[in-house]
PDB file of N, CA and C in Angstrom:
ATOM      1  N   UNK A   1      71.641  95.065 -47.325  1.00  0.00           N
ATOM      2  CA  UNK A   1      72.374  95.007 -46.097  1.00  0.00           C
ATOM      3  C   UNK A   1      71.500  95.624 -45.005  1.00  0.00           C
ATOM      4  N   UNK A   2      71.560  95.161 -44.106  1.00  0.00           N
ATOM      5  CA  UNK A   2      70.462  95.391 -43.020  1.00  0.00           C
ATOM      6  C   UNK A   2      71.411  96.008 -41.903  1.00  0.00           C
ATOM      7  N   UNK A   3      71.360  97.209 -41.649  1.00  0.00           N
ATOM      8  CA  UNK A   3      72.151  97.532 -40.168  1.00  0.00           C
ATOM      9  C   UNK A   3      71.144  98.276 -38.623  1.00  0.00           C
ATOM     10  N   UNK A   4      71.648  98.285 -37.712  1.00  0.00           N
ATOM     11  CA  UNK A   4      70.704  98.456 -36.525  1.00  0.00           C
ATOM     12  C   UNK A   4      71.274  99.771 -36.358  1.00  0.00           C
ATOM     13  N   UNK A   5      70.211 100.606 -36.217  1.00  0.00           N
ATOM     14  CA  UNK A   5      70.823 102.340 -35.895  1.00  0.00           C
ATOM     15  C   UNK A   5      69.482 102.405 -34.889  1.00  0.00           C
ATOM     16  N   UNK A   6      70.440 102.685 -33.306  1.00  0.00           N
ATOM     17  CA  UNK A   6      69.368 103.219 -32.455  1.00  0.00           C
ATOM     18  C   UNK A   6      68.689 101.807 -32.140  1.00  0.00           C
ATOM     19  N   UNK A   7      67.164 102.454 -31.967  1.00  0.00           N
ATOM     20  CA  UNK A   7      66.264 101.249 -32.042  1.00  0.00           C
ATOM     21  C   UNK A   7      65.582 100.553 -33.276  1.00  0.00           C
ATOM     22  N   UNK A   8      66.145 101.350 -34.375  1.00  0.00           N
ATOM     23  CA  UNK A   8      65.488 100.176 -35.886  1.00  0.00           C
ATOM     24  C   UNK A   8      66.574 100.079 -36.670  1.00  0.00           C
ATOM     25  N   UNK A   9      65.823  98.746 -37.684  1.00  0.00           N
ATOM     26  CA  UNK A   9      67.424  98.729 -38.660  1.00  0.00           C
ATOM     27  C   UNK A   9      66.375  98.979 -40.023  1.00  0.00           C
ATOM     28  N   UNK A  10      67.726  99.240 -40.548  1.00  0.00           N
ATOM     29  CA  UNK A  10      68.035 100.047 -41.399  1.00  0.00           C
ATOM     30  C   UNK A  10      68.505  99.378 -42.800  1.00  0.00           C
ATOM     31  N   UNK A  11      67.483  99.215 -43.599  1.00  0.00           N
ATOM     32  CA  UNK A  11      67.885  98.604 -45.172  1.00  0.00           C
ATOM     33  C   UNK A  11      68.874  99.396 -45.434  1.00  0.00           C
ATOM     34  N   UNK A  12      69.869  99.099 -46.298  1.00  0.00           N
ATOM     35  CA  UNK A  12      71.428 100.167 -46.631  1.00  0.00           C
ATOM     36  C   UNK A  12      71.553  99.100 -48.103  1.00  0.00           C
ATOM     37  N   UNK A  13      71.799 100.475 -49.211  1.00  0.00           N
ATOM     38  CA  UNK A  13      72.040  99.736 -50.922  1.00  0.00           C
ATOM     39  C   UNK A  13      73.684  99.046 -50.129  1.00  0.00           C
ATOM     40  N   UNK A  14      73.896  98.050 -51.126  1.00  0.00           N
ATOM     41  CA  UNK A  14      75.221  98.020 -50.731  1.00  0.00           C
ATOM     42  C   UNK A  14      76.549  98.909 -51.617  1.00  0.00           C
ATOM     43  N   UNK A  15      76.345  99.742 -52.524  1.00  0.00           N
ATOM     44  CA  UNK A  15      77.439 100.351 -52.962  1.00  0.00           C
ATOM     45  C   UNK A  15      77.363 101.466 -52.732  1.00  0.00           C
ATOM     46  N   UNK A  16      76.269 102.205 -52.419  1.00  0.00           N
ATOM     47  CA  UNK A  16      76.313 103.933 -52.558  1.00  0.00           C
ATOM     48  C   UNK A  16      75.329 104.033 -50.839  1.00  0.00           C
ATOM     49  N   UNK A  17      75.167 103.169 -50.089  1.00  0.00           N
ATOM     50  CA  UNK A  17      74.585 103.164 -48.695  1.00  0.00           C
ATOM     51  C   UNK A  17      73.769 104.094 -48.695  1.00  0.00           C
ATOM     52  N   UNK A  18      72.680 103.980 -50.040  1.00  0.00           N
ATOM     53  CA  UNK A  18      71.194 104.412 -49.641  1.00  0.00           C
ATOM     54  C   UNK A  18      70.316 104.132 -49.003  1.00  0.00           C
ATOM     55  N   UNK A  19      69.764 104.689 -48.066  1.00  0.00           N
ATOM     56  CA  UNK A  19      68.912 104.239 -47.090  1.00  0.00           C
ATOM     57  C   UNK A  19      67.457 103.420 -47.909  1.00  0.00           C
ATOM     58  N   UNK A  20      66.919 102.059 -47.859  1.00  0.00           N
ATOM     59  CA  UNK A  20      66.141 101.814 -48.848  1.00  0.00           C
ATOM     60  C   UNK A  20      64.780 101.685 -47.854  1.00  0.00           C
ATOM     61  N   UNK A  21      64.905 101.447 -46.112  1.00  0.00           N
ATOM     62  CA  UNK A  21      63.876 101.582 -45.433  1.00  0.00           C
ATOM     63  C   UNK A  21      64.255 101.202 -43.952  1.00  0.00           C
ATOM     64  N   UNK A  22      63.771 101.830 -43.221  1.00  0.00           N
ATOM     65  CA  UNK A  22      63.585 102.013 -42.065  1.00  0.00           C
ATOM     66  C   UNK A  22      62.682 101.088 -41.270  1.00  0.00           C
ATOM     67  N   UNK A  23      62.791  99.962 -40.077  1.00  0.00           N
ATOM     68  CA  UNK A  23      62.031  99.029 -40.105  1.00  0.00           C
ATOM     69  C   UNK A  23      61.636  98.422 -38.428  1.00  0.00           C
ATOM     70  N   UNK A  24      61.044  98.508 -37.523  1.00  0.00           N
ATOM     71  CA  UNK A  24      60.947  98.343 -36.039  1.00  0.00           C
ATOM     72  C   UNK A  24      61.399  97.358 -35.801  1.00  0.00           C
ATOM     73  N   UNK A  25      61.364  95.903 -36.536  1.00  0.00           N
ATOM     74  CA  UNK A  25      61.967  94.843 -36.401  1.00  0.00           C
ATOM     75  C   UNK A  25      62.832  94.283 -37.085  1.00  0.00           C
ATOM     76  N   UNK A  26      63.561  93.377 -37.343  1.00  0.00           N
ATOM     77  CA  UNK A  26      64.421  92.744 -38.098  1.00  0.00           C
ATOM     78  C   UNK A  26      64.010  91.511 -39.022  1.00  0.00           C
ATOM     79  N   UNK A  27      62.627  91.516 -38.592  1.00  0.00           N
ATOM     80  CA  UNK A  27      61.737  90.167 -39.216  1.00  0.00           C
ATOM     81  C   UNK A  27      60.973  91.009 -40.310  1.00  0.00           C
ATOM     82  N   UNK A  28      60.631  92.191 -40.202  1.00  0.00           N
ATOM     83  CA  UNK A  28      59.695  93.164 -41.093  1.00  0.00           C
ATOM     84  C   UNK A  28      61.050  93.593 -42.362  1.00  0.00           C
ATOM     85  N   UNK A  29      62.306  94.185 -41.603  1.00  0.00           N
ATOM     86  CA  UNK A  29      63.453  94.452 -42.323  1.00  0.00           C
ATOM     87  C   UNK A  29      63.938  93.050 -43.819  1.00  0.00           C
ATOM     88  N   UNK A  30      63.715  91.802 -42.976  1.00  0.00           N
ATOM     89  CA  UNK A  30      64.258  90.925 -43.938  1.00  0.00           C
ATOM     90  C   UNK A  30      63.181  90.594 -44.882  1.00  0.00           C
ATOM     91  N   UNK A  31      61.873  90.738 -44.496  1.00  0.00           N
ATOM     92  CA  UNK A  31      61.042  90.698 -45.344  1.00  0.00           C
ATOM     93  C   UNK A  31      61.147  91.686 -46.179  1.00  0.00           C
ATOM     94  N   UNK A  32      61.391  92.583 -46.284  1.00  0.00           N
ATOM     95  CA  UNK A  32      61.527  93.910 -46.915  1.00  0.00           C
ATOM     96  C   UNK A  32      62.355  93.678 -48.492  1.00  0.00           C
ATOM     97  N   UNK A  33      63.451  93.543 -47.677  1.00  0.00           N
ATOM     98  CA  UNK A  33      64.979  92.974 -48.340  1.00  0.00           C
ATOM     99  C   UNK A  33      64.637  91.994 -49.128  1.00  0.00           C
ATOM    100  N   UNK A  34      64.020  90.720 -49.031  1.00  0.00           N
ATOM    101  CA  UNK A  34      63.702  89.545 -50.018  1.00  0.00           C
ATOM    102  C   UNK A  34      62.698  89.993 -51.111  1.00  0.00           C
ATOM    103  N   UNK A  35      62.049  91.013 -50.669  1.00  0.00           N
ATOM    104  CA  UNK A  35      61.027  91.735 -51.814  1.00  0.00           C
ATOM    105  C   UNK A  35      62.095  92.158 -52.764  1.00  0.00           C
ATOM    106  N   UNK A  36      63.059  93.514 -52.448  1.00  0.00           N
ATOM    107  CA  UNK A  36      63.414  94.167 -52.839  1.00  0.00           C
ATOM    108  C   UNK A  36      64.517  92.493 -53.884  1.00  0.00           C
ATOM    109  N   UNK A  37      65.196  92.434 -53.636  1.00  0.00           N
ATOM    110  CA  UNK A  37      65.944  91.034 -54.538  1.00  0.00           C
ATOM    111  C   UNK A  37      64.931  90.435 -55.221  1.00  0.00           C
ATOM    112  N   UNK A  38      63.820  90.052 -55.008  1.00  0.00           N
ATOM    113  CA  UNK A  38      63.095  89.156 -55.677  1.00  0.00           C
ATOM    114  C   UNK A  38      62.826  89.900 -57.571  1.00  0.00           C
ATOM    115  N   UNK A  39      62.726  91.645 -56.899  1.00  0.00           N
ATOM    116  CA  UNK A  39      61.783  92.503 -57.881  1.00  0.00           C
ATOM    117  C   UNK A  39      63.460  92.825 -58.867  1.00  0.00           C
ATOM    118  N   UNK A  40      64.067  92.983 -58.147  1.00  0.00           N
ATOM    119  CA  UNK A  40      65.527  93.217 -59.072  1.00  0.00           C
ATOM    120  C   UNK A  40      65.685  92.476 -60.325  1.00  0.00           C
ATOM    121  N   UNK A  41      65.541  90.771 -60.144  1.00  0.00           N
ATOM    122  CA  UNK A  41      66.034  89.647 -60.223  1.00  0.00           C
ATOM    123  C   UNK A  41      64.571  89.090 -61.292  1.00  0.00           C
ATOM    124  N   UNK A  42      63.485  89.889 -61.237  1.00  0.00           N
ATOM    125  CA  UNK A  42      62.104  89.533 -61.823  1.00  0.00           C
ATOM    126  C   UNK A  42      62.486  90.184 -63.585  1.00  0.00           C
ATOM    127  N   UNK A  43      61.374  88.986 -64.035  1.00  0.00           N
ATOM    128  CA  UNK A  43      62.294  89.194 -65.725  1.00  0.00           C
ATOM    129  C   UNK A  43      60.754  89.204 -65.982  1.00  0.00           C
ATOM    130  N   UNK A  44      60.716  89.955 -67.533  1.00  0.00           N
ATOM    131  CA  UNK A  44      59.336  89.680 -67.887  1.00  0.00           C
ATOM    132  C   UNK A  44      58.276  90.432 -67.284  1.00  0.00           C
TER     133      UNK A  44
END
C-alpha cells in the first residue's frame, strides 16, 4: 500500500502498517512495491 505523508510516499505492510520504504516519487515507490510482491511470490 503506497500512502503520501508530507512530500514522499510511503510503502505501508498492509496488516501491521510497517513502514517498508520511504520514496521521493510515486514512480520509484511502485517500483519498489512490484519488487517487494514479485520476491514474496518467488518459489525456488
Amino acid at each position: 500500500m503506497i500512502r503520501k505523508r508530507g512530500s514522499q510516499y510511503v510503502i505501508l505492510s498492509k496488516t501491521k502498517r510497517k513502514v517498508l520504504g520511504t520514496f521521493r516519487t510515486k514512480k520509484e515507490a511502485l517500483k519498489r512495491l512490484r519488487q517487494i510482491e514479485f520476491f514474496k511470490h518467488a518459489k525456488g
